[in-house]
Every structure is written in structure tokens, then in C-alpha cells.
C-alpha atoms as a PDB file:
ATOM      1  CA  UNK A   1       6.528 -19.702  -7.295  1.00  0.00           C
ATOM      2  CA  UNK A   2       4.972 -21.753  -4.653  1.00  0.00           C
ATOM      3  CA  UNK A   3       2.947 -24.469  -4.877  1.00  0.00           C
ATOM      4  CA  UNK A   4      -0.734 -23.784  -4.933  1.00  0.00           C
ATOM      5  CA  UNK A   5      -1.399 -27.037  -2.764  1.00  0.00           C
ATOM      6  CA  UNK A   6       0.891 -25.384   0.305  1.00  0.00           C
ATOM      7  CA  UNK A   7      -1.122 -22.508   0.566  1.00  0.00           C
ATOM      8  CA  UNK A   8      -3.772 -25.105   1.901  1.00  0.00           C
ATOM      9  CA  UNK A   9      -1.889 -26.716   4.252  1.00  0.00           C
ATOM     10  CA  UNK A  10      -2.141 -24.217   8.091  1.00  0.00           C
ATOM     11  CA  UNK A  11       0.369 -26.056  10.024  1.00  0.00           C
ATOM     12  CA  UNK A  12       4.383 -26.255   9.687  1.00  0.00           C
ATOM     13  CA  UNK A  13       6.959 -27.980  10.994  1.00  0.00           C
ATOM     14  CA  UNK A  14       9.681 -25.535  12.616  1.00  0.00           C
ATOM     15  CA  UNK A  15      12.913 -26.547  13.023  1.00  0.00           C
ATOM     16  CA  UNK A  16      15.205 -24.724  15.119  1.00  0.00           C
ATOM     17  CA  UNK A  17      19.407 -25.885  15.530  1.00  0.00           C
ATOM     18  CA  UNK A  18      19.448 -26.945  18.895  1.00  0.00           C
ATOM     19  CA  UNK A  19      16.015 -27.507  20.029  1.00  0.00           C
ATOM     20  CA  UNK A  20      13.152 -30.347  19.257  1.00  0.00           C
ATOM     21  CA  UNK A  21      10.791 -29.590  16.323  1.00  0.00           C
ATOM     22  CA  UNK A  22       7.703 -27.852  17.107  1.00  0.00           C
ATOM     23  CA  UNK A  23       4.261 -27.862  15.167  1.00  0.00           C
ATOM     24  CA  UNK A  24       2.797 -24.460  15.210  1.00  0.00           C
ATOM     25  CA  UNK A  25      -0.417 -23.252  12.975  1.00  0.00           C
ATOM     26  CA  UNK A  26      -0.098 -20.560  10.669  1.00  0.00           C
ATOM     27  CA  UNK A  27      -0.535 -17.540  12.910  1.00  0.00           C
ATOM     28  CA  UNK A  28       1.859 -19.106  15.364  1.00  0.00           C
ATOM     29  CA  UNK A  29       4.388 -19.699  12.315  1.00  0.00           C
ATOM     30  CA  UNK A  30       3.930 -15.951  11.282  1.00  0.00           C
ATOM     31  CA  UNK A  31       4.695 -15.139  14.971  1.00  0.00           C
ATOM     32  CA  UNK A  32       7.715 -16.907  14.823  1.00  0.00           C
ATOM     33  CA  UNK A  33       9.293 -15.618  12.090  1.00  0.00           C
ATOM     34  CA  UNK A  34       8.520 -11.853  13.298  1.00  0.00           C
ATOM     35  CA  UNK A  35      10.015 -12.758  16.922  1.00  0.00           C
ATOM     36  CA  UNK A  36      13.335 -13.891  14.614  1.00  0.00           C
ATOM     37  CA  UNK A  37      13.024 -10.694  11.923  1.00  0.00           C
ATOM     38  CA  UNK A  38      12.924  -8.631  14.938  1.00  0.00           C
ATOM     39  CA  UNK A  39      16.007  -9.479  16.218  1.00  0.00           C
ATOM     40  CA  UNK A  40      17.921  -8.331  13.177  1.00  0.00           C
ATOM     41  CA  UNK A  41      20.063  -5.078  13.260  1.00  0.00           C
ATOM     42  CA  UNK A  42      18.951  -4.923   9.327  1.00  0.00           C
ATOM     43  CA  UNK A  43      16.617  -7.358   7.680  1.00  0.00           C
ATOM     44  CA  UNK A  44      17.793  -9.242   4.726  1.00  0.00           C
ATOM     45  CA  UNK A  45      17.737  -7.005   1.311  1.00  0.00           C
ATOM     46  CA  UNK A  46      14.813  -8.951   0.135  1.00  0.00           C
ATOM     47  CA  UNK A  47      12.804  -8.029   2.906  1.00  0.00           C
ATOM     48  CA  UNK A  48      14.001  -4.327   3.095  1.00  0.00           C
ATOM     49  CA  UNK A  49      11.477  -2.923   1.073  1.00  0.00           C
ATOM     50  CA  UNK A  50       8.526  -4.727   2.859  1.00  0.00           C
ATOM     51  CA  UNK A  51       6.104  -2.525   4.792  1.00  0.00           C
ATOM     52  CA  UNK A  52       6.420  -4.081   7.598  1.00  0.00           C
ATOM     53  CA  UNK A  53       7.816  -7.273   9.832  1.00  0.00           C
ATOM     54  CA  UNK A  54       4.478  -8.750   9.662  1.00  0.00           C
ATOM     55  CA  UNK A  55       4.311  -8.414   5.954  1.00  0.00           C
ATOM     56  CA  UNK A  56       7.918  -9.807   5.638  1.00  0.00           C
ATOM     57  CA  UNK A  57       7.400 -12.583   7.797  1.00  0.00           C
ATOM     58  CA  UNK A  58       4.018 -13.513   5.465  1.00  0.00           C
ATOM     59  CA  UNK A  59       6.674 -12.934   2.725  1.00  0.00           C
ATOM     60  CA  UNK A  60       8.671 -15.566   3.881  1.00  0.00           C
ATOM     61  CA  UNK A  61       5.545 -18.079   4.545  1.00  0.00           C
ATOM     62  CA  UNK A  62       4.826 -17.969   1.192  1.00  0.00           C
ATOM     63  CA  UNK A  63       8.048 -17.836  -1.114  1.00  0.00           C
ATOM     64  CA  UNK A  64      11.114 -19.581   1.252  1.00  0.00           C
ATOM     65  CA  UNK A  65      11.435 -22.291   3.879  1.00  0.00           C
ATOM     66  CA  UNK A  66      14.454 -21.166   5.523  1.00  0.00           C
ATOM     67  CA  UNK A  67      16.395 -17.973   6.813  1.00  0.00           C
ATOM     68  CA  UNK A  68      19.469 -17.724   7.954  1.00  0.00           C
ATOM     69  CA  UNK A  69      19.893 -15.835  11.041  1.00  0.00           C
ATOM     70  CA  UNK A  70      23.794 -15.860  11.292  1.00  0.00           C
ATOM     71  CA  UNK A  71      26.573 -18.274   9.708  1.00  0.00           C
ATOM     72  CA  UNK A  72      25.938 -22.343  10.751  1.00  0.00           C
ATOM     73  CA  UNK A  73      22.797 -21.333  12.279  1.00  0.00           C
ATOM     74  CA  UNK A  74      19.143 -21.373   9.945  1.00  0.00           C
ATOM     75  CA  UNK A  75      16.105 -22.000  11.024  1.00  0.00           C
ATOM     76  CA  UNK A  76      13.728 -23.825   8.699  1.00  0.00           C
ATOM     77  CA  UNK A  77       9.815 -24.724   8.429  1.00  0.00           C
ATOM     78  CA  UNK A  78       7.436 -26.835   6.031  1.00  0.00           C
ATOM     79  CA  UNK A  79       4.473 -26.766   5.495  1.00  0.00           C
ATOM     80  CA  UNK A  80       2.361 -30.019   7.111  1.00  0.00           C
ATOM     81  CA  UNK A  81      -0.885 -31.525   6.602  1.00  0.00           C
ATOM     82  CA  UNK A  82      -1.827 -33.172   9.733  1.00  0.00           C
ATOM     83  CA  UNK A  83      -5.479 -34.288   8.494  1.00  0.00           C
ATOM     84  CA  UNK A  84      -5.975 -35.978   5.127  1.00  0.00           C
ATOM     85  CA  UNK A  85      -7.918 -33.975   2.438  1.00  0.00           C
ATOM     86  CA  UNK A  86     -11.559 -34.264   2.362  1.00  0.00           C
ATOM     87  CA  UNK A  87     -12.082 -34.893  -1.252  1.00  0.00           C
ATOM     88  CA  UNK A  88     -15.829 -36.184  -1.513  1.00  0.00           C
END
């Protein structure tokens, strides 16, 4: 299970082979992994029995931080905090 303290953090660092790291927000990160789900013939078998792209994609989010699209090529992402907590 995830950590609790990710599911605060709304930004991630992407990391694509091949191209420069990006910083995208949540919805943006959620967009990105559908764009990459949808280019699968078949989606992984742990995502097979998801609803939906959108739901796997949230899937993902929360429980991985990397999917392999084809051998020697995976695309990662990480949760970020760009601000430092507020804790007053």
C-alpha cells in the first residue's frame, strides 16, 4: 500500500527514455498515463478488469510508479512536493 503522505503531494515528476523530465500536476499525470494505456493493443492483466482507462490510469497513480510499455523502454513518475508543508 501507498504511502498516505503521497496522496498529498499533486505534482510528479515524469520521466520518459529519451526525452527531458517534465513536471505535470495530477490531472496532467492522469492524462498521461491514459494517452500511454491507450496505445496498448491489450492493457496489462492488472488493469484488465478496470472499468475504464481513466480508472486504470488513477490505478496506476496510486499503487505503481512505473509501466512498461515494451522491452528497454518504461516510463516512470514520482510523486513531488514543490512547496513545503504548511504545518502551523
Amino acid at each position: 500500500m501507498s504511502d498516505p503522505l503521497i496522496r498529498s503531494c499533486d505534482n510528479y515528476v515524469i520521466l520518459e527514455p529519451g526525452k527531458k523530465e517534465q513536471i505535470l500536476n495530477s490531472e496532467e499525470t492522469i492524462k498521461w498515463l491514459e494517452a500511454w494505456l491507450k496505445q496498448f493493443n491489450e492493457l496489462p492483466k492488472d488493469l484488465s478488469s478496470l472499468k475504464s482507462i481513466n480508472t486504470a490510469a488513477q490505478h496506476l497513480l496510486d499503487t505503481a510508479c512505473e509501466l512498461q510499455v515494451k522491452p528497454g523502454f518504461t516510463l516512470q513518475w514520482f510523486a513531488v512536493r514543490l512547496d513545503p508543508p504548511d504545518y502551523e
